[in-house]
Protein backbone atom coordinates (compact mmCIF):
# COMPACT_ATOMS: atom_id res chain seq x y z
CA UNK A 1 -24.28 -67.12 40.29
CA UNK A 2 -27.74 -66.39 42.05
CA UNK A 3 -26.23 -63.91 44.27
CA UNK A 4 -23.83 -62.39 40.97
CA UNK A 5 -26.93 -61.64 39.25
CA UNK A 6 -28.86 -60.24 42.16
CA UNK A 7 -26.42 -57.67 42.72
CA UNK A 8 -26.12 -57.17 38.97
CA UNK A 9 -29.69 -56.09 39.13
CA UNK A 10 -29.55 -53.97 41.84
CA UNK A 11 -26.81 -51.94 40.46
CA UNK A 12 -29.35 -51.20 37.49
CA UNK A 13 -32.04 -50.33 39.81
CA UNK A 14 -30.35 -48.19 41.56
CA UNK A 15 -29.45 -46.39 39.01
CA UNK A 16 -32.39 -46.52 36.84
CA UNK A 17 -34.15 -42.86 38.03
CA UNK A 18 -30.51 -41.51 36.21
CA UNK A 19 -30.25 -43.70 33.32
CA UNK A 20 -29.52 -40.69 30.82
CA UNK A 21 -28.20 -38.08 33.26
CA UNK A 22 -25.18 -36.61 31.57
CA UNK A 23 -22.19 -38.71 33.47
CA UNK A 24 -19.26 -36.76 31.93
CA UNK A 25 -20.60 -33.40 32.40
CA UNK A 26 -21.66 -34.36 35.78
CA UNK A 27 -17.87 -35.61 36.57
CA UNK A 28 -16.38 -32.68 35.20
CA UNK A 29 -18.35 -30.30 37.69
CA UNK A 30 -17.02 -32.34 40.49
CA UNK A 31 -13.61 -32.65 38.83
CA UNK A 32 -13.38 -28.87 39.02
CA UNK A 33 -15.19 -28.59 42.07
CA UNK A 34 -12.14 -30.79 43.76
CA UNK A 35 -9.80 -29.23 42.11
CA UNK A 36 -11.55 -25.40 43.43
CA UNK A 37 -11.02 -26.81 46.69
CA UNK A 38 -6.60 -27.60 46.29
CA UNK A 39 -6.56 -24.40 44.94
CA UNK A 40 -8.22 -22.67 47.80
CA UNK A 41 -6.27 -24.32 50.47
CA UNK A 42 -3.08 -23.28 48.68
CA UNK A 43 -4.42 -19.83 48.88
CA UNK A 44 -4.92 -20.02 52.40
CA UNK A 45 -2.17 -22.79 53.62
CA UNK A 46 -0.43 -19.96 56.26
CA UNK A 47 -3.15 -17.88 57.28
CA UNK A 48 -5.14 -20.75 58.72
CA UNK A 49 -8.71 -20.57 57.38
CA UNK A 50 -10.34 -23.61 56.07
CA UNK A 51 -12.22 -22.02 53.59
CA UNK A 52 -11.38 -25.35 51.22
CA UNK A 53 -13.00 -27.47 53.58
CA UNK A 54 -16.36 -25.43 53.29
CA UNK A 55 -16.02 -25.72 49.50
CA UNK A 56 -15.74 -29.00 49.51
CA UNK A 57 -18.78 -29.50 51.89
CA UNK A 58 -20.73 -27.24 49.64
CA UNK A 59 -19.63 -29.39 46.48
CA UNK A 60 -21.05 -32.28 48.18
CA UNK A 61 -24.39 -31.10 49.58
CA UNK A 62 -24.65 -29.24 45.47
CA UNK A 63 -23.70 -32.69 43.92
CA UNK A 64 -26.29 -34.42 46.03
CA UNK A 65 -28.83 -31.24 45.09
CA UNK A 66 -28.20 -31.69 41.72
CA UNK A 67 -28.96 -35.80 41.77
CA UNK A 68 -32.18 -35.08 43.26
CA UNK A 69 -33.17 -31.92 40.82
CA UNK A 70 -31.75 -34.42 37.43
CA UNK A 71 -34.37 -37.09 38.98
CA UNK A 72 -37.44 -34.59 39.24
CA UNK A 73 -39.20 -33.67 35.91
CA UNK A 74 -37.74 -30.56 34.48
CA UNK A 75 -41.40 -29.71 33.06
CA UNK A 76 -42.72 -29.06 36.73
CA UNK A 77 -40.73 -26.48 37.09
CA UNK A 78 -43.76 -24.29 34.48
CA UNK A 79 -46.23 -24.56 36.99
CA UNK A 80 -44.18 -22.73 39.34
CA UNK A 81 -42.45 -20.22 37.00
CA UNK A 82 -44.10 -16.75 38.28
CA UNK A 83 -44.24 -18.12 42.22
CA UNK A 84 -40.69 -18.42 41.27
CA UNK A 85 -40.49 -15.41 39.91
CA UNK A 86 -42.08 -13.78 42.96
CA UNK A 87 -40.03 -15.15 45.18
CA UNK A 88 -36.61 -14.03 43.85
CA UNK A 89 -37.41 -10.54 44.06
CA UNK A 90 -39.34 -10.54 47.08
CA UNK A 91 -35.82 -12.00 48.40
CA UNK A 92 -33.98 -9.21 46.15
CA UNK A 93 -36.93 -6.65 47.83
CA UNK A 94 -35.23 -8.17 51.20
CA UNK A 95 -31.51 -7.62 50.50
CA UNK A 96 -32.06 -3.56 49.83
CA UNK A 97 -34.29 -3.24 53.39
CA UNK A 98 -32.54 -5.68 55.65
CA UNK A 99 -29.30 -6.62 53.92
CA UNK A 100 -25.58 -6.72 55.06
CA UNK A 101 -23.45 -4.70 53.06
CA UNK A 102 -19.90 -6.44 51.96
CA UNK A 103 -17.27 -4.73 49.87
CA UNK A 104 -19.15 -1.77 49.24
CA UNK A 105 -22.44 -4.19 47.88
CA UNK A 106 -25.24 -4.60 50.16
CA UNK A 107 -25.97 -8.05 48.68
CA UNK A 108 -25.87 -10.45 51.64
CA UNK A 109 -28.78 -11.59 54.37
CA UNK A 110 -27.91 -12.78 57.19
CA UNK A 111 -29.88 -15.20 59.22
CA UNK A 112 -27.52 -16.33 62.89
CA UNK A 113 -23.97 -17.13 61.77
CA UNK A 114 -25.54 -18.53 58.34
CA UNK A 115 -25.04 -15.84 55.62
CA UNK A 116 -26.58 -15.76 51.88
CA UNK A 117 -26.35 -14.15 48.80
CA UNK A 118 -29.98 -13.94 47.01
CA UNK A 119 -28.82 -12.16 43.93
CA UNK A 120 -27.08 -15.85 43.17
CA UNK A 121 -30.13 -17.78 43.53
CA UNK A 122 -32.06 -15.21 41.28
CA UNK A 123 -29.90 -15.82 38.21
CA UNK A 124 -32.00 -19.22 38.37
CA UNK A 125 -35.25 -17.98 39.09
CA UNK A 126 -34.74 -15.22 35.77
CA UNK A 127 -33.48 -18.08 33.56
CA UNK A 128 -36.86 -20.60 34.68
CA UNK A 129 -39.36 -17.48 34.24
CA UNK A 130 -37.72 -17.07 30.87
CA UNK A 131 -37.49 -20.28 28.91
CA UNK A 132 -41.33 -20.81 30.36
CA UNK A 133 -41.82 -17.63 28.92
CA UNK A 134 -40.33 -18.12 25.69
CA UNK A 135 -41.38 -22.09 25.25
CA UNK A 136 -44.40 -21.44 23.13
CA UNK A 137 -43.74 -18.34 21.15
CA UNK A 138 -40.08 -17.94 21.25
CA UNK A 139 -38.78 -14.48 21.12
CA UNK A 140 -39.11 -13.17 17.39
CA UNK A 141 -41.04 -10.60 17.68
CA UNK A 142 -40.73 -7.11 19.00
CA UNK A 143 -43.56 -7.54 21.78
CA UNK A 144 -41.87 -10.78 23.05
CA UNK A 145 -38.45 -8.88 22.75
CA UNK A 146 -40.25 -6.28 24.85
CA UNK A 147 -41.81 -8.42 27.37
CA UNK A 148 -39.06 -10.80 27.99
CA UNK A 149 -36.97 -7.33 28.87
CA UNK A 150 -39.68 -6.77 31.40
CA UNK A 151 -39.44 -9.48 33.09
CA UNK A 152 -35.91 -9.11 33.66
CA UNK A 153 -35.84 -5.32 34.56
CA UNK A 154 -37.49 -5.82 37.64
CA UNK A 155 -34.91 -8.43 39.14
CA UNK A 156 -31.81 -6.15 37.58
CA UNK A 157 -33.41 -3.18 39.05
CA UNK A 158 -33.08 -4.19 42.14
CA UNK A 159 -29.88 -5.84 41.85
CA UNK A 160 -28.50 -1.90 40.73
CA UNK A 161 -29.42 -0.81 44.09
CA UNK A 162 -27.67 -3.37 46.13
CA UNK A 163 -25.72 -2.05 43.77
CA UNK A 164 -23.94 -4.77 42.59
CA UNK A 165 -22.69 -4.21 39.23
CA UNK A 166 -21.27 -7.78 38.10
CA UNK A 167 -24.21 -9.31 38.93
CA UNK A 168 -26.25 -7.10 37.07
CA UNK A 169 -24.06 -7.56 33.86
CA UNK A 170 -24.97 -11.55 34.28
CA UNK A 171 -28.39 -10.95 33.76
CA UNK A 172 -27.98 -9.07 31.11
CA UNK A 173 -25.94 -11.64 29.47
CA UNK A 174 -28.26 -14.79 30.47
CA UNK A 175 -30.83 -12.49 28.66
CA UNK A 176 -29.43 -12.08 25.48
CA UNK A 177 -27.76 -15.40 25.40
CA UNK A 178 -32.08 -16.76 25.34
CA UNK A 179 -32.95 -14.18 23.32
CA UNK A 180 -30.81 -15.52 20.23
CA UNK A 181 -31.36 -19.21 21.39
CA UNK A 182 -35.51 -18.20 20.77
CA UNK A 183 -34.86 -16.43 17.63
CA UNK A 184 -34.71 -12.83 18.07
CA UNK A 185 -33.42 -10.69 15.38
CA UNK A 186 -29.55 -10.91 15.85
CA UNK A 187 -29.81 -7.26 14.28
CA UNK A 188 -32.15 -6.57 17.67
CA UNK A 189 -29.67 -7.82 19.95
CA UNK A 190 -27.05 -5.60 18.75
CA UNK A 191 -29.21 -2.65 18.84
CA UNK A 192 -30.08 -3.41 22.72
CA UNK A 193 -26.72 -2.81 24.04
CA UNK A 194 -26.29 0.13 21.91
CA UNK A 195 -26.76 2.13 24.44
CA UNK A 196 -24.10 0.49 26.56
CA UNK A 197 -21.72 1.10 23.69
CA UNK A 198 -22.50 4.86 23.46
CA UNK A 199 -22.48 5.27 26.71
CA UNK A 200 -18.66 4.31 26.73
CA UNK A 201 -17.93 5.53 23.11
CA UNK A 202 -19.17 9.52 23.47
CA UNK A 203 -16.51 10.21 26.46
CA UNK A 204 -13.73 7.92 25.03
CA UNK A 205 -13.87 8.74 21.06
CA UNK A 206 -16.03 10.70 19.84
CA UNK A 207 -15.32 9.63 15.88
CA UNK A 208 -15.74 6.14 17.07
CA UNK A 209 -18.89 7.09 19.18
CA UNK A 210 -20.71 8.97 15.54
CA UNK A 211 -19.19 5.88 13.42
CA UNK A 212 -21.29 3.50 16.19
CA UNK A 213 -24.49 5.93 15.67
CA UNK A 214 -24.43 5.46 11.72
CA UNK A 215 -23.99 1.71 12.33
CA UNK A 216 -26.63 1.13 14.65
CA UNK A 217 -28.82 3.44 12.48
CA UNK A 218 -28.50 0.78 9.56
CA UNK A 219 -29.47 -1.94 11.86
CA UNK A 220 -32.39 -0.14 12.66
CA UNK A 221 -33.76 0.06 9.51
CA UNK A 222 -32.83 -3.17 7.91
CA UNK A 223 -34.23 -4.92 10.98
CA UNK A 224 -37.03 -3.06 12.81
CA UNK A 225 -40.64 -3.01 11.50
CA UNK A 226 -40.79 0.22 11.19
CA UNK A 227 -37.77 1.70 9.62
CA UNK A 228 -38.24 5.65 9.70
CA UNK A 229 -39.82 5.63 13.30
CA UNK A 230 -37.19 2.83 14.58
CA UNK A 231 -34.10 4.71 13.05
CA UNK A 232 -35.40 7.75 14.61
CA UNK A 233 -35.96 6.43 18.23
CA UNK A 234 -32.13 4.62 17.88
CA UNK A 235 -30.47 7.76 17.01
CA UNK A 236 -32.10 9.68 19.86
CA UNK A 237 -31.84 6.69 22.48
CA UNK A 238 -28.14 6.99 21.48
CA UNK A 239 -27.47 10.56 21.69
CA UNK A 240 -29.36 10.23 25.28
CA UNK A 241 -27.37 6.95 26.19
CA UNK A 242 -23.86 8.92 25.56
CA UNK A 243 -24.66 12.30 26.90
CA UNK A 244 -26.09 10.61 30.19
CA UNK A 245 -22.50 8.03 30.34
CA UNK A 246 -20.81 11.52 30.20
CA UNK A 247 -22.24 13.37 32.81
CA UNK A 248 -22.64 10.11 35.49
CA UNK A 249 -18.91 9.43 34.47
CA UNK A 250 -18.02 13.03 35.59
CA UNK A 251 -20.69 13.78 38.11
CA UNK A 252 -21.83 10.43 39.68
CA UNK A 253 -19.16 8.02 39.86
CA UNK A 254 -16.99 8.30 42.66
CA UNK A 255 -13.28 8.41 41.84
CA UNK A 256 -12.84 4.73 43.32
CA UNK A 257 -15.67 3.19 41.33
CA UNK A 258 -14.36 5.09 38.11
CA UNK A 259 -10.83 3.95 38.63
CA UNK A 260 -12.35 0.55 39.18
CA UNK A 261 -14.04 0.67 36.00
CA UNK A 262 -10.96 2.01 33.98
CA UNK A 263 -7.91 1.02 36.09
CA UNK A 264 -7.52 -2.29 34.03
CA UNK A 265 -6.08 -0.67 30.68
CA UNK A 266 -3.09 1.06 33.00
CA UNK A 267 -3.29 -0.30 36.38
CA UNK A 268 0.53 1.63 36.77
CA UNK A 269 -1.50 4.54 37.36
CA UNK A 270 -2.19 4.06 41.01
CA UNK A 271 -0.10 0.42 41.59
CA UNK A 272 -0.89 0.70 45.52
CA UNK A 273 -4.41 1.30 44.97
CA UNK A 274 -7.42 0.46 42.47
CA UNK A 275 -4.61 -1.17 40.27
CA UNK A 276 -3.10 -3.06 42.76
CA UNK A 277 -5.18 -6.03 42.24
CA UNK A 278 -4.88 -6.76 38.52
CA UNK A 279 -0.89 -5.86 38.61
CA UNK A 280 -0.53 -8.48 41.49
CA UNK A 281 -2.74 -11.02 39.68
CA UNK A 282 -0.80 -10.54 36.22
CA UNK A 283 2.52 -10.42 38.24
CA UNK A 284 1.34 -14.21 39.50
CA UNK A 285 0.57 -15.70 36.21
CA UNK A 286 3.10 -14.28 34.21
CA UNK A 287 5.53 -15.79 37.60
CA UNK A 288 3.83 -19.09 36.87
CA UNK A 289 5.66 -19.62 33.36
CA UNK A 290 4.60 -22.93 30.99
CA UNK A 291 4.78 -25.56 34.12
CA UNK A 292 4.13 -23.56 36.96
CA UNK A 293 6.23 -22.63 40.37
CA UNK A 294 4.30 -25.80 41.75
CA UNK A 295 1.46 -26.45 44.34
CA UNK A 296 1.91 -24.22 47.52
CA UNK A 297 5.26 -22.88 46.28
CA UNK A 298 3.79 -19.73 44.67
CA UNK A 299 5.60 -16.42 46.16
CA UNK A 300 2.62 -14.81 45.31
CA UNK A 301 0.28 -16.71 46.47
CA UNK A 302 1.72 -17.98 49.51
CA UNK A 303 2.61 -14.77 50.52
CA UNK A 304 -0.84 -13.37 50.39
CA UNK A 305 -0.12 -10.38 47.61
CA UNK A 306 -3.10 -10.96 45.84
CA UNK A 307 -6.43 -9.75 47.21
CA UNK A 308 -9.49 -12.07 47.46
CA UNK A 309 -7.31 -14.63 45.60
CA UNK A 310 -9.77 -17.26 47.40
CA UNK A 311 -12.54 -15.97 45.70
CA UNK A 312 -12.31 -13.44 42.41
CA UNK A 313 -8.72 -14.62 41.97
CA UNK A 314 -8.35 -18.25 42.21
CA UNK A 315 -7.64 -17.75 38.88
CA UNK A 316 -4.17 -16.17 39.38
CA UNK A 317 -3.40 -18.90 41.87
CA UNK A 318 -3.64 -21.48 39.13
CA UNK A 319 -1.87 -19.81 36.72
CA UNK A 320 1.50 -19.22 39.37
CA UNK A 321 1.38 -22.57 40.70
CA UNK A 322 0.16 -24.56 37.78
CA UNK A 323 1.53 -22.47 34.91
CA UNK A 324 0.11 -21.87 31.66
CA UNK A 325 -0.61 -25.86 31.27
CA UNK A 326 -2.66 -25.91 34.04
CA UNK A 327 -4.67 -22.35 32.68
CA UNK A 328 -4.97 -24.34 29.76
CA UNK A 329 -5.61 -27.46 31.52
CA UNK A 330 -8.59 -25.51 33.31
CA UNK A 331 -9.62 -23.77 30.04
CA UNK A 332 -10.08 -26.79 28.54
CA UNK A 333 -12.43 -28.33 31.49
CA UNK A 334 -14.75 -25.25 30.66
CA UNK A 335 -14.78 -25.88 27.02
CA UNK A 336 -15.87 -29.43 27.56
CA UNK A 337 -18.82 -28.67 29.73
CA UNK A 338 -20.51 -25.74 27.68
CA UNK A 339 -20.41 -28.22 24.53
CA UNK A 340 -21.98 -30.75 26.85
CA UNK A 341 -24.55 -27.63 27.48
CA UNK A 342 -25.23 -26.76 23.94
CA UNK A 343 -26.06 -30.70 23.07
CA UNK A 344 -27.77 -30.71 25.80
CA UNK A 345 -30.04 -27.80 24.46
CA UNK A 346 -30.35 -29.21 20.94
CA UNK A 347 -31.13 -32.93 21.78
CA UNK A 348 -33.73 -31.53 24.36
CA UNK A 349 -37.39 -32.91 24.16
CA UNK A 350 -38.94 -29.40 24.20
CA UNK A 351 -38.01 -25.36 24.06
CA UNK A 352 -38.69 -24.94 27.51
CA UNK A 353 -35.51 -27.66 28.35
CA UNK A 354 -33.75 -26.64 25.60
CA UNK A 355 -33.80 -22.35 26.91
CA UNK A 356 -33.07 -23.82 30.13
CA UNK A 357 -29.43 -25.64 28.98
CA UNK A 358 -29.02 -22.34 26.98
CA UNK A 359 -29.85 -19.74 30.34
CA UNK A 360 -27.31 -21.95 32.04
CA UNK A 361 -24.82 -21.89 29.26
CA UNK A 362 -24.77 -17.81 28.99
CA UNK A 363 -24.67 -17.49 32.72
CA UNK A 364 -21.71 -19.71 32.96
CA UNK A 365 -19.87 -18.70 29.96
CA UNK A 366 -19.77 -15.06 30.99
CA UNK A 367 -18.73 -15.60 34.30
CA UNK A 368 -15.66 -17.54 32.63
CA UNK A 369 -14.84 -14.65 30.23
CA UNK A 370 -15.32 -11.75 33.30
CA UNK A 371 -13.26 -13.47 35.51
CA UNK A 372 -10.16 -14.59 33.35
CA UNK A 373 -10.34 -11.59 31.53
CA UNK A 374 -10.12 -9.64 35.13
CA UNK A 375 -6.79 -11.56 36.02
CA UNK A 376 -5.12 -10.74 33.26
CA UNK A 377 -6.34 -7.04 32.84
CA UNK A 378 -8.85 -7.98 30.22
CA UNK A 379 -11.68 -6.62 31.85
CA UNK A 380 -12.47 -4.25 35.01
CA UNK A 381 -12.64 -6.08 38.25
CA UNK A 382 -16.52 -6.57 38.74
CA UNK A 383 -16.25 -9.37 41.66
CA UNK A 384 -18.00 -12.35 39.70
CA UNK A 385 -16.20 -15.54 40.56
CA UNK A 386 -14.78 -18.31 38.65
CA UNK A 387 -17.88 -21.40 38.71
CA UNK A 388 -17.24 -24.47 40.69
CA UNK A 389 -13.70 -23.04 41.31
CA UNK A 390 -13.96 -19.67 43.38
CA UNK A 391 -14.68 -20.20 47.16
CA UNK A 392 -18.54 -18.92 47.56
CA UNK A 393 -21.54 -20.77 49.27
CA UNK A 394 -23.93 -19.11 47.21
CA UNK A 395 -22.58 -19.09 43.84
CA UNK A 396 -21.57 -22.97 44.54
CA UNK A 397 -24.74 -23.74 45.17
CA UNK A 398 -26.25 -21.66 42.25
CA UNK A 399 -24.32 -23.12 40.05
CA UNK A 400 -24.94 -26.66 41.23
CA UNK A 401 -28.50 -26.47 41.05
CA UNK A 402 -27.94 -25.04 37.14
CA UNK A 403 -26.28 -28.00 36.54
CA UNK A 404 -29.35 -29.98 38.32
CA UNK A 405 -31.85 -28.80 36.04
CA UNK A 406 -29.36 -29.18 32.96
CA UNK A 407 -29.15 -33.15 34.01
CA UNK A 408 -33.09 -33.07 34.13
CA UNK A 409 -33.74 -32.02 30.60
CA UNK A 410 -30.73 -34.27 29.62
CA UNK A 411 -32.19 -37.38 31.85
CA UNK A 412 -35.96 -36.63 30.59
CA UNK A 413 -35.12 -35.93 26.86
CA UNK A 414 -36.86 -39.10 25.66
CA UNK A 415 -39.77 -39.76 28.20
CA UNK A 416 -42.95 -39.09 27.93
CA UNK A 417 -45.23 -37.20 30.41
CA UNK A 418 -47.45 -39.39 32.09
């Protein structure tokens, strides 16, 4: 009995510096994480890399990164925010002098035979220099707006001249995903990727691109302050934003990077080049049917069709050998842990934990939508990778240490600072 009870209290103790760590989220990660590394090995079962067994490393060093982070008080992390801050572009700063270009992105250092990708890491840095920036005031203002898009400029800047554009688009989503969560105008949101929208509409539609200026000019003057000054500066920004798409559509893109961009609405257009990919990749799911061809019995897969299918593809993988129940199986994984994400972001203790769930949440949920919606010609293949299932040191990590600071605010939500 003595020694029944003795353990019985060690098993508490040990566990005590994680009593409220999210268990289930937690699980999931490594569930998927596990389940990243099957897929990869199928990928690779006859050309003989082991790129499985480095993801599952990885996945092991993350989950033991992410123990220690949920243990550490979340709130420290304030103190830190602009060194933080500092560092990740000083590290971006490093990438354009001294980095290693890879698939047409010079977004890699490399230090010896150990290679890393900063712009990964800085997604973290922009999402800690954020919430600390919006914990106090929140963002519903238009100088907050402002100075929250300040912050982030400098880090995306530099990320355009790696250039890598997928990354680039995560920022911009991890941005506007905390910029609703701290109660900006939605109306201001809208009106910030305007521009984007113009940019796309003017050369496409030009109807649709003059029915988007009246729209946004409505927004404008429900929502800003100043209604015949805002309206004003929209309609011009707009007019600039599609004139300049035009002319770097025409005049600066290269033909690959346009194809790239626009090859994923009729990919039949050049099937042995820039639409090779996304044909191959919807040829492999569409293969996989309701059940799936089975593990390592894809043609498709096994046979090496599909590009990268370790990496932007494992998607396509999944979906020949596991069929649509697996997708689904997978889908509904993701759905699971971005609920756990938004509780975790409403229970939290503070705004600075609860921006910090939300930053994770938009970071992760885009990366979801890009990638899926790449493999089945959704989207334009942009080279962000599926989290905790795409083979990647760097984003495996990054996205381990999210989840770290998520189980901090979750395992510190009802303790008080001492």
């Amino acid at each position: 009995m003595l020694q029944k009870s003795f353990g019985r209290v060690n098993w508490k103790s040990l566990l005590q510096p994680w009593q409220e760590v999210d268990w289930l989220l937690f699980l999931l990660v490594i569930g998927l994480t596990s389940f990243g590394g099957i897929a990869i090995r199928s990928t690779e079962l006859h050309n003989g890399d082991a790129d499985w067994w480095q993801h599952w490393v990885g996945g092991g060093i993350g989950a033991m990164i992410a123990l220690a982070i949920a243990r550490w008080r979340y709130e420290n992390l304030m103190q830190w925010r602009w060194i933080i801050y500092i560092l990740t572009n000083l590290l971006l700063l490093a990438v354009v002098l001294i980095g290693t270009t890879v698939n047409g992105a010079q977004s890699w250092i490399y230090i010896g035979d150990f290679n890393f990708q900063p712009s990964e890491f800085a997604k973290i840095g922009v999402i800690i220099t954020l919430a600390a920036t919006m914990q106090e005031q929140g963002a519903s203002t238009i100088p907050m707006v402002l100075k929250i898009l300040s912050i982030t400029a400098v880090p995306w800047m530099l990320i355009m001249l790696q250039p890598d554009l997928g990354t680039s688009l995560v920022f911009g989503a991890i941005t506007l995903g905390m910029l609703y969560w701290g109660n900006a105008n939605p109306g201001w949101l809208i009106l910030l990727i305007s521009p984007i929208v113009s940019a796309i509409l003017f050369g496409v539609f030009l109807p649709g691109w003059l029915a988007w200026v009246v729209l946004m000019l409505i927004i404008a003057w429900r929502t800003l302050p100043w209604a015949w000054s805002g309206s004003f500066s929209v309609a011009v920004v707009n007019l600039v934003a599609g004139g300049l798409g035009k002319f770097v559509w025409d005049y600066v893109l290269k033909e690959y990077q346009r194809d790239r961009l626009s090859l994923f609405l009729t990919p039949d257009k050049d099937p042995l080049g820039g639409g090779y990919h996304l044909i191959q990749s919807r040829i492999a799911i569409g293969a996989g049917q309701l059940f799936g061809r089975g593990l390592n019995q894809g043609t498709q897969t096994q046979l090496n069709f599909i590009p990268e299918q370790h990496t932007d593809f494992i998607f396509s993988a999944i979906g020949e050998e596991l069929g649509f129940i697996g997708c689904v199986a997978v889908l509904v994984i993701f759905w699971i842990i971005c609920l756990r994400l938004v509780i975790i972001a409403q229970n939290a203790k503070d705004n600075f934990g609860s921006l910090l769930a939300i930053g994770v949440l938009s970071m992760i949920v885009f990366q979801l939508l890009i990638n899926i919606g790449m493999t089945i010609g959704l989207a334009p293949v942009t080279g962000i990778p599926l989290p905790w299932l795409s083979y990647g040191r760097s984003s495996l990590l990054t996205n381990f240490v999210a989840l770290g600071i998520v189980e901090s605010v979750n395992n510190h939500r009802h303790r008080l600072k001492f």
